[in-house]
C-alpha atoms as a PDB file:
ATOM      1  CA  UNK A   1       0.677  -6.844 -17.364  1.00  0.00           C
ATOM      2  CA  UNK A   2       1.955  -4.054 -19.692  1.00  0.00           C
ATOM      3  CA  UNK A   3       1.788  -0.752 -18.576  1.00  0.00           C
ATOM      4  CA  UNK A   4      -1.554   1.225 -19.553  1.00  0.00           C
ATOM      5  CA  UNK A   5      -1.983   4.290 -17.335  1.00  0.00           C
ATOM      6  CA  UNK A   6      -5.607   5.593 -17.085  1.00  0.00           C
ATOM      7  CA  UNK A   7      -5.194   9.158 -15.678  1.00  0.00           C
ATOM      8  CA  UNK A   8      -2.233  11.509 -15.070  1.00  0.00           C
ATOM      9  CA  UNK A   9      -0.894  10.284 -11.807  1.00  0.00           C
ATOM     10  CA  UNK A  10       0.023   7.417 -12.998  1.00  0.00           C
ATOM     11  CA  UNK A  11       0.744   8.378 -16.721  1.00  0.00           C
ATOM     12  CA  UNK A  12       3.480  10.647 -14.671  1.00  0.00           C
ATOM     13  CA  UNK A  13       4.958   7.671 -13.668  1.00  0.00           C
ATOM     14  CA  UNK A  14       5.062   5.490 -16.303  1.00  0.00           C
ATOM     15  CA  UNK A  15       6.926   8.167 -18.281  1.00  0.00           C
ATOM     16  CA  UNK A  16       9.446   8.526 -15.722  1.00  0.00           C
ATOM     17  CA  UNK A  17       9.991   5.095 -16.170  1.00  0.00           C
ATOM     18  CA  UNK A  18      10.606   4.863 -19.537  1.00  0.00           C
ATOM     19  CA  UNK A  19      13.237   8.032 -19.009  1.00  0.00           C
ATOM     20  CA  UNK A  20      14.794   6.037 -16.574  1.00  0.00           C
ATOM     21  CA  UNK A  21      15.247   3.519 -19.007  1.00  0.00           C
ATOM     22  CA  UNK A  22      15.857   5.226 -22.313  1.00  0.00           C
ATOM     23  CA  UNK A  23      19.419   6.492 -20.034  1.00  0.00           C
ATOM     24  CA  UNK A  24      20.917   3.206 -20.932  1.00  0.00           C
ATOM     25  CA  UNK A  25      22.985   2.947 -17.624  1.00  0.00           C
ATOM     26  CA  UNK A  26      22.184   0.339 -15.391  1.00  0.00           C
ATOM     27  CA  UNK A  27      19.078   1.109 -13.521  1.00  0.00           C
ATOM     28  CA  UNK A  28      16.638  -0.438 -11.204  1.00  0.00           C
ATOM     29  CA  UNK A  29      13.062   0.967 -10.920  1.00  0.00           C
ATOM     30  CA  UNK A  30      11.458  -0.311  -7.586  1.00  0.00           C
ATOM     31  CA  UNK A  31       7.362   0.109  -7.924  1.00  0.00           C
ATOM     32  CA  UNK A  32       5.312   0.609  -4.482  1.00  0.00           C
ATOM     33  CA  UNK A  33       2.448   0.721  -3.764  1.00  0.00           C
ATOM     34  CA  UNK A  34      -0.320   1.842  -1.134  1.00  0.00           C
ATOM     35  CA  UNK A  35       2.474   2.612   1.643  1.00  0.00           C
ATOM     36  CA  UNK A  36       1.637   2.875   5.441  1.00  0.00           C
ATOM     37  CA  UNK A  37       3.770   3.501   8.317  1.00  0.00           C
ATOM     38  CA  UNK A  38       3.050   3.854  12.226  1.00  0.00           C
ATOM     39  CA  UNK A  39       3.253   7.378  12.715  1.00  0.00           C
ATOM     40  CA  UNK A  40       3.706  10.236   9.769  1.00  0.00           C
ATOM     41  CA  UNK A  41       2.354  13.240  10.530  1.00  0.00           C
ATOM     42  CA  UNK A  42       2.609  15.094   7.291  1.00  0.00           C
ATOM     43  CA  UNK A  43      -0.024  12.511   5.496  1.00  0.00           C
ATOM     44  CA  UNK A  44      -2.402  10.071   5.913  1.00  0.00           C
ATOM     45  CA  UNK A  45      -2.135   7.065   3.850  1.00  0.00           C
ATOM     46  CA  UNK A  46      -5.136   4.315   3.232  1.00  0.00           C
ATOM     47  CA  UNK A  47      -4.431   2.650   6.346  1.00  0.00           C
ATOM     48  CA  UNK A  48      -4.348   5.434   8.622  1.00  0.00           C
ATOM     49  CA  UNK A  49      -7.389   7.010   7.364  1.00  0.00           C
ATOM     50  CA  UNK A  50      -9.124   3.753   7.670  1.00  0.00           C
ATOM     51  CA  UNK A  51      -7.849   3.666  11.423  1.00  0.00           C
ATOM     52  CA  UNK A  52      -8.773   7.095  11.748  1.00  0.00           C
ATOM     53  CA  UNK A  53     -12.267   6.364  10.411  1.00  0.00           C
ATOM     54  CA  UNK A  54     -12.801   3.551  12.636  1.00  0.00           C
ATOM     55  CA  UNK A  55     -11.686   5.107  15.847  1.00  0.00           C
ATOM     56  CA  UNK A  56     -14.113   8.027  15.449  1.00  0.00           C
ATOM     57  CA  UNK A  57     -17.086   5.611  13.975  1.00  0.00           C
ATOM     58  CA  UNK A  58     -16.808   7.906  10.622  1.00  0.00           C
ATOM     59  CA  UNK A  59     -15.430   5.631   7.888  1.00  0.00           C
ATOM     60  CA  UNK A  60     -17.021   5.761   4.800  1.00  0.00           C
ATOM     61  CA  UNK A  61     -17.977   3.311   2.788  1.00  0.00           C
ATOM     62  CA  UNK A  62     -14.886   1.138   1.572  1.00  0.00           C
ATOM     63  CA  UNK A  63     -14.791   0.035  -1.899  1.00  0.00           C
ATOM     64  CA  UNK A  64     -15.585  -3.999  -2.613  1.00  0.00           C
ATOM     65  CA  UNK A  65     -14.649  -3.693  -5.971  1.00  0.00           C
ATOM     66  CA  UNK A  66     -11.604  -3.064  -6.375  1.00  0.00           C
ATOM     67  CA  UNK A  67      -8.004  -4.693  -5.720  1.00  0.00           C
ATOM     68  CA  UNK A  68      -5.203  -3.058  -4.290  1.00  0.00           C
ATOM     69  CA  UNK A  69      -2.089  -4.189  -2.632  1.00  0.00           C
ATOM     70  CA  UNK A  70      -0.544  -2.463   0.621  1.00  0.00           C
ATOM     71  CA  UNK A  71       2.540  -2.274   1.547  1.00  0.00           C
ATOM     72  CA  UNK A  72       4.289  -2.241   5.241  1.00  0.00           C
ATOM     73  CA  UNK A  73       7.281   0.884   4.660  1.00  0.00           C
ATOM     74  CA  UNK A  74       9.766  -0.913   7.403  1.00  0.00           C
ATOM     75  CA  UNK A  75       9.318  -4.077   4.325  1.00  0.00           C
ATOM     76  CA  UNK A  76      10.184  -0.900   1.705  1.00  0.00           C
ATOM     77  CA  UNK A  77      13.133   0.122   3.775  1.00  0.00           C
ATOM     78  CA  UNK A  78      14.387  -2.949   4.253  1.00  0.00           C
ATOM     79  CA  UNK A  79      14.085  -4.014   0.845  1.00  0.00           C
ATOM     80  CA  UNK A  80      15.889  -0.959  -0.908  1.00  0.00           C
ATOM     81  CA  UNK A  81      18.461  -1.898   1.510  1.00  0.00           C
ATOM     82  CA  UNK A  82      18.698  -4.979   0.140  1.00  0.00           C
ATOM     83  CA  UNK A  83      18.215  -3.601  -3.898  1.00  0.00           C
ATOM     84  CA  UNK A  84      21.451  -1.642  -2.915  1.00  0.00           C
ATOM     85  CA  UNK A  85      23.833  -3.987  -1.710  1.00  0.00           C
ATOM     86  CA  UNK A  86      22.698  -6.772  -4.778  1.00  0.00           C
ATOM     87  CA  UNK A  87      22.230  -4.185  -7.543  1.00  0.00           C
ATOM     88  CA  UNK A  88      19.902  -5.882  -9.814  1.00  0.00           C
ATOM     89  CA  UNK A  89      19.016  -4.461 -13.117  1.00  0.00           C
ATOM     90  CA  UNK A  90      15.077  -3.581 -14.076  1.00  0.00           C
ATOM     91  CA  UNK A  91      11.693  -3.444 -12.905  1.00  0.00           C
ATOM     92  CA  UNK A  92      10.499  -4.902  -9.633  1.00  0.00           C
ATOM     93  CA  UNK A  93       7.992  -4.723  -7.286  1.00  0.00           C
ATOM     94  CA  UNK A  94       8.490  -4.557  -3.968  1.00  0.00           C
ATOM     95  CA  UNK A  95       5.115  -4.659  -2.412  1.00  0.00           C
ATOM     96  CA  UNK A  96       3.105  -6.253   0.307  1.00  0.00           C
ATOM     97  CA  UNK A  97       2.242 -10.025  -0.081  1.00  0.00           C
ATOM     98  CA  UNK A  98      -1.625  -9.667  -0.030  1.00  0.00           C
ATOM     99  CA  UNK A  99      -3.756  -8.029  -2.604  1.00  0.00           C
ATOM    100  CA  UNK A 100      -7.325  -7.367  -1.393  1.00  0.00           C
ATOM    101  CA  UNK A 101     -10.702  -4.572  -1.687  1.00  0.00           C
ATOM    102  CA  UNK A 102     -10.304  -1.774   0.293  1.00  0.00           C
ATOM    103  CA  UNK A 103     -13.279  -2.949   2.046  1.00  0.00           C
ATOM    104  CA  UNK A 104     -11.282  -5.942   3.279  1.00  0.00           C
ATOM    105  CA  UNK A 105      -8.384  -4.089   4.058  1.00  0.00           C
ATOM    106  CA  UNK A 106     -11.183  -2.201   6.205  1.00  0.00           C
ATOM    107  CA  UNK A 107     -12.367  -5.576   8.027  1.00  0.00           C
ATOM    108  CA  UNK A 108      -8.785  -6.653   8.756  1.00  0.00           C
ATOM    109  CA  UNK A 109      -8.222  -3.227   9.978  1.00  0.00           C
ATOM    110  CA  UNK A 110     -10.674  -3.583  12.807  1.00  0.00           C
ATOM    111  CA  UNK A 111     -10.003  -6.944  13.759  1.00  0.00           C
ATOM    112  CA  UNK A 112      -6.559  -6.026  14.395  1.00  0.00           C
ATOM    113  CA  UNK A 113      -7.375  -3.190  16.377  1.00  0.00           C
ATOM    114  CA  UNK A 114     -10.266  -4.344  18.194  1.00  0.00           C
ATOM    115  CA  UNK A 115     -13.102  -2.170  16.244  1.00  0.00           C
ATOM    116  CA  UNK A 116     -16.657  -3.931  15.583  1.00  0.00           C
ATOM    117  CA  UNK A 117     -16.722  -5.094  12.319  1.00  0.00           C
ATOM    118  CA  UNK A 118     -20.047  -3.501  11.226  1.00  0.00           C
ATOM    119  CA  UNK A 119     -18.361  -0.059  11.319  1.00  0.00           C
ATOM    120  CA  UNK A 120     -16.552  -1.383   7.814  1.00  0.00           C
ATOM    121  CA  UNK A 121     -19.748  -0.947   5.946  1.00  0.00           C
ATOM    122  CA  UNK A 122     -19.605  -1.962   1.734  1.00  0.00           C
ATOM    123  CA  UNK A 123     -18.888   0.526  -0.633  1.00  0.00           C
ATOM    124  CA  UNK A 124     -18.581   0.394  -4.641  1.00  0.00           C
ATOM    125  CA  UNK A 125     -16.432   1.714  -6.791  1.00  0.00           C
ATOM    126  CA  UNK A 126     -18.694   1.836  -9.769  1.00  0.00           C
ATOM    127  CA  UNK A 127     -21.148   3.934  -7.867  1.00  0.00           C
ATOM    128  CA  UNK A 128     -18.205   6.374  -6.760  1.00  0.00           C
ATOM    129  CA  UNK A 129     -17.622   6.444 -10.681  1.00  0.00           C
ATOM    130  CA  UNK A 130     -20.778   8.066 -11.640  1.00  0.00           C
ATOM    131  CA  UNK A 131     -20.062  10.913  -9.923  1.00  0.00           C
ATOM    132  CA  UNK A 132     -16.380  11.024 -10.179  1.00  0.00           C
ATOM    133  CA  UNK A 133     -14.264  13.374 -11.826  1.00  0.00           C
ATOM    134  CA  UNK A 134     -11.163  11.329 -12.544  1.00  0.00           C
ATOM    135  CA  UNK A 135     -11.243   7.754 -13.523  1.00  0.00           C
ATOM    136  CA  UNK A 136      -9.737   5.149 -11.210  1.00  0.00           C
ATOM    137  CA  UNK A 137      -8.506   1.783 -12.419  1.00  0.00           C
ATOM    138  CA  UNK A 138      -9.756  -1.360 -10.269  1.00  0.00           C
ATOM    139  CA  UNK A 139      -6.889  -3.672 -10.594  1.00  0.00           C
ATOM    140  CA  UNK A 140      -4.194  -2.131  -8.452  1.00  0.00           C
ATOM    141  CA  UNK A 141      -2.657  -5.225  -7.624  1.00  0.00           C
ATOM    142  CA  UNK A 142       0.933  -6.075  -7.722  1.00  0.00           C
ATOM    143  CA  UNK A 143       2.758  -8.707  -7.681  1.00  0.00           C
ATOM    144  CA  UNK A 144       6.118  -8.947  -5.581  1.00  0.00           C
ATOM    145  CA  UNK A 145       7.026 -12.577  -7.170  1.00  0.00           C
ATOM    146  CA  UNK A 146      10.043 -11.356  -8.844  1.00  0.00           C
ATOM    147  CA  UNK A 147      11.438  -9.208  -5.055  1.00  0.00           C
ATOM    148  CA  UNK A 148      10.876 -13.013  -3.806  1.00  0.00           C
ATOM    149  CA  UNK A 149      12.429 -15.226  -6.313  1.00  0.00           C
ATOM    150  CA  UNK A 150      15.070 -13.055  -7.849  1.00  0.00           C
ATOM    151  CA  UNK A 151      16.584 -11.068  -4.741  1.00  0.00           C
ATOM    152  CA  UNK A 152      15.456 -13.240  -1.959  1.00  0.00           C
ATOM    153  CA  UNK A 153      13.098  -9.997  -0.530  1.00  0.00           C
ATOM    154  CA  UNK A 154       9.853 -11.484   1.443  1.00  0.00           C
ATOM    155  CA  UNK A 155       7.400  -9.126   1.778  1.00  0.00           C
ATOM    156  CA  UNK A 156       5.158  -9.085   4.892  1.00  0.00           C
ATOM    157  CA  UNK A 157       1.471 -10.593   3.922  1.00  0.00           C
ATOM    158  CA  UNK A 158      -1.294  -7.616   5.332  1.00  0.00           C
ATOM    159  CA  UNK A 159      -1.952  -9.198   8.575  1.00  0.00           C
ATOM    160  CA  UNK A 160       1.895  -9.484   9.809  1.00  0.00           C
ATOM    161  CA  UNK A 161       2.253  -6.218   8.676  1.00  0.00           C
ATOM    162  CA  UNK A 162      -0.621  -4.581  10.506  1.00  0.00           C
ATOM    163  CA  UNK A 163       0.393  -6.374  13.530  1.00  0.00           C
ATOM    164  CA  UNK A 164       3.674  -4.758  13.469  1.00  0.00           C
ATOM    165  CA  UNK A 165       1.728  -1.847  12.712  1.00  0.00           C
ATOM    166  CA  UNK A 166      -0.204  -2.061  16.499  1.00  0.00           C
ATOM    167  CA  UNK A 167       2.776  -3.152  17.932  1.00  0.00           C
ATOM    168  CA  UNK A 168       4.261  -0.174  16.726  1.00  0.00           C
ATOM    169  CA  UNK A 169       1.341   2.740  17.324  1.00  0.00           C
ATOM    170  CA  UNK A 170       0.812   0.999  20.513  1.00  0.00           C
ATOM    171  CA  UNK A 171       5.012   1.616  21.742  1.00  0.00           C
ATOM    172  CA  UNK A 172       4.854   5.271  20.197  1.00  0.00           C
ATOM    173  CA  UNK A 173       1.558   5.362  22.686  1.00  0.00           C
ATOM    174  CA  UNK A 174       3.454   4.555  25.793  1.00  0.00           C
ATOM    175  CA  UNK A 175       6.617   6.156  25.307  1.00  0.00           C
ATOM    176  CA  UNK A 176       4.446   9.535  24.438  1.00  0.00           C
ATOM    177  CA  UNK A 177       2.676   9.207  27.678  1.00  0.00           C
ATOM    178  CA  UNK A 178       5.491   8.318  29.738  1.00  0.00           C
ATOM    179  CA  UNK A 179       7.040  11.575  29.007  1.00  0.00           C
END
């Protein structure tokens, strides 16, 4: 889709972009999106927060309405590694392999971490609107076609990538508490 920024966040970005380009060297701009890790103190990304949420039975509603498209950071770091040693030229997306609602995301969430699913209960994002004082787009998805085809990146799909999430907050665990 062509670029069409809603609000400032992202208008910030697009204009980078087009900086980036307007240089005339060779360039390649890598888009992410919705990035979670294991363990990062210093903020808590849409996964997390969901996690966090569920573990203390106070998520909110999650949204139903709108698609976004998360994205493991060891799949980042591995494929900037990879951006690096083939230097392509251009745009390209290096994102997770699944685009979904938040209030999937949610479900999977707890399935993979062993939470009751009715704790994931259905919000909307056009009732968050009404009150809202930013707008908020509701396609977020990406697609990482070009990562795949072009460079040979695979991207993990959302439930590979949260199990390598658990496998990951649950060896932090143990190594913190055999200390």
């Amino acid at each position: 889709d062509s670029p069409h920024p809603i609000e400032w966040y992202g208008r910030t970005k697009y204009l980078a972009e087009k900086e980036v380009q307007r240089a005339r060297g060779k360039h390649a701009i890598l888009r992410i999106a919705f990035p979670f890790r294991a363990a990062y103190a210093q903020k808590t990304e849409l996964v997390r927060s969901i996690l966090h949420g569920l573990e203390n039975d106070t998520l909110y509603p999650m949204v139903s309405d709108q698609l976004i498209t998360p994205t493991f950071i060891d799949d980042i770091a591995s494929a900037v590694d990879s951006v690096i040693s083939q230097k392509p030229q251009g745009i390209c997306h290096i994102v997770g392999s699944t685009s979904l609602s938040p209030f999937m995301l949610a479900k999977k969430i707890a399935k993979t971490f062993g939470f009751p699913q009715n704790r994931v209960k259905k919000g909307s994002l056009s009732q968050y609107l009404k009150s809202a004082l930013r707008p908020y787009p509701r396609r977020l998805a990406l697609s990482n076609r070009k990562a795949k085809t072009d460079l040979g990146i695979v991207m993990s799909d959302i439930d590979r990538a949260l199990a390598r999430l658990k496998s990951q907050i649950h060896t932090s665990t143990t190594q913190t508490k055999g200390r």
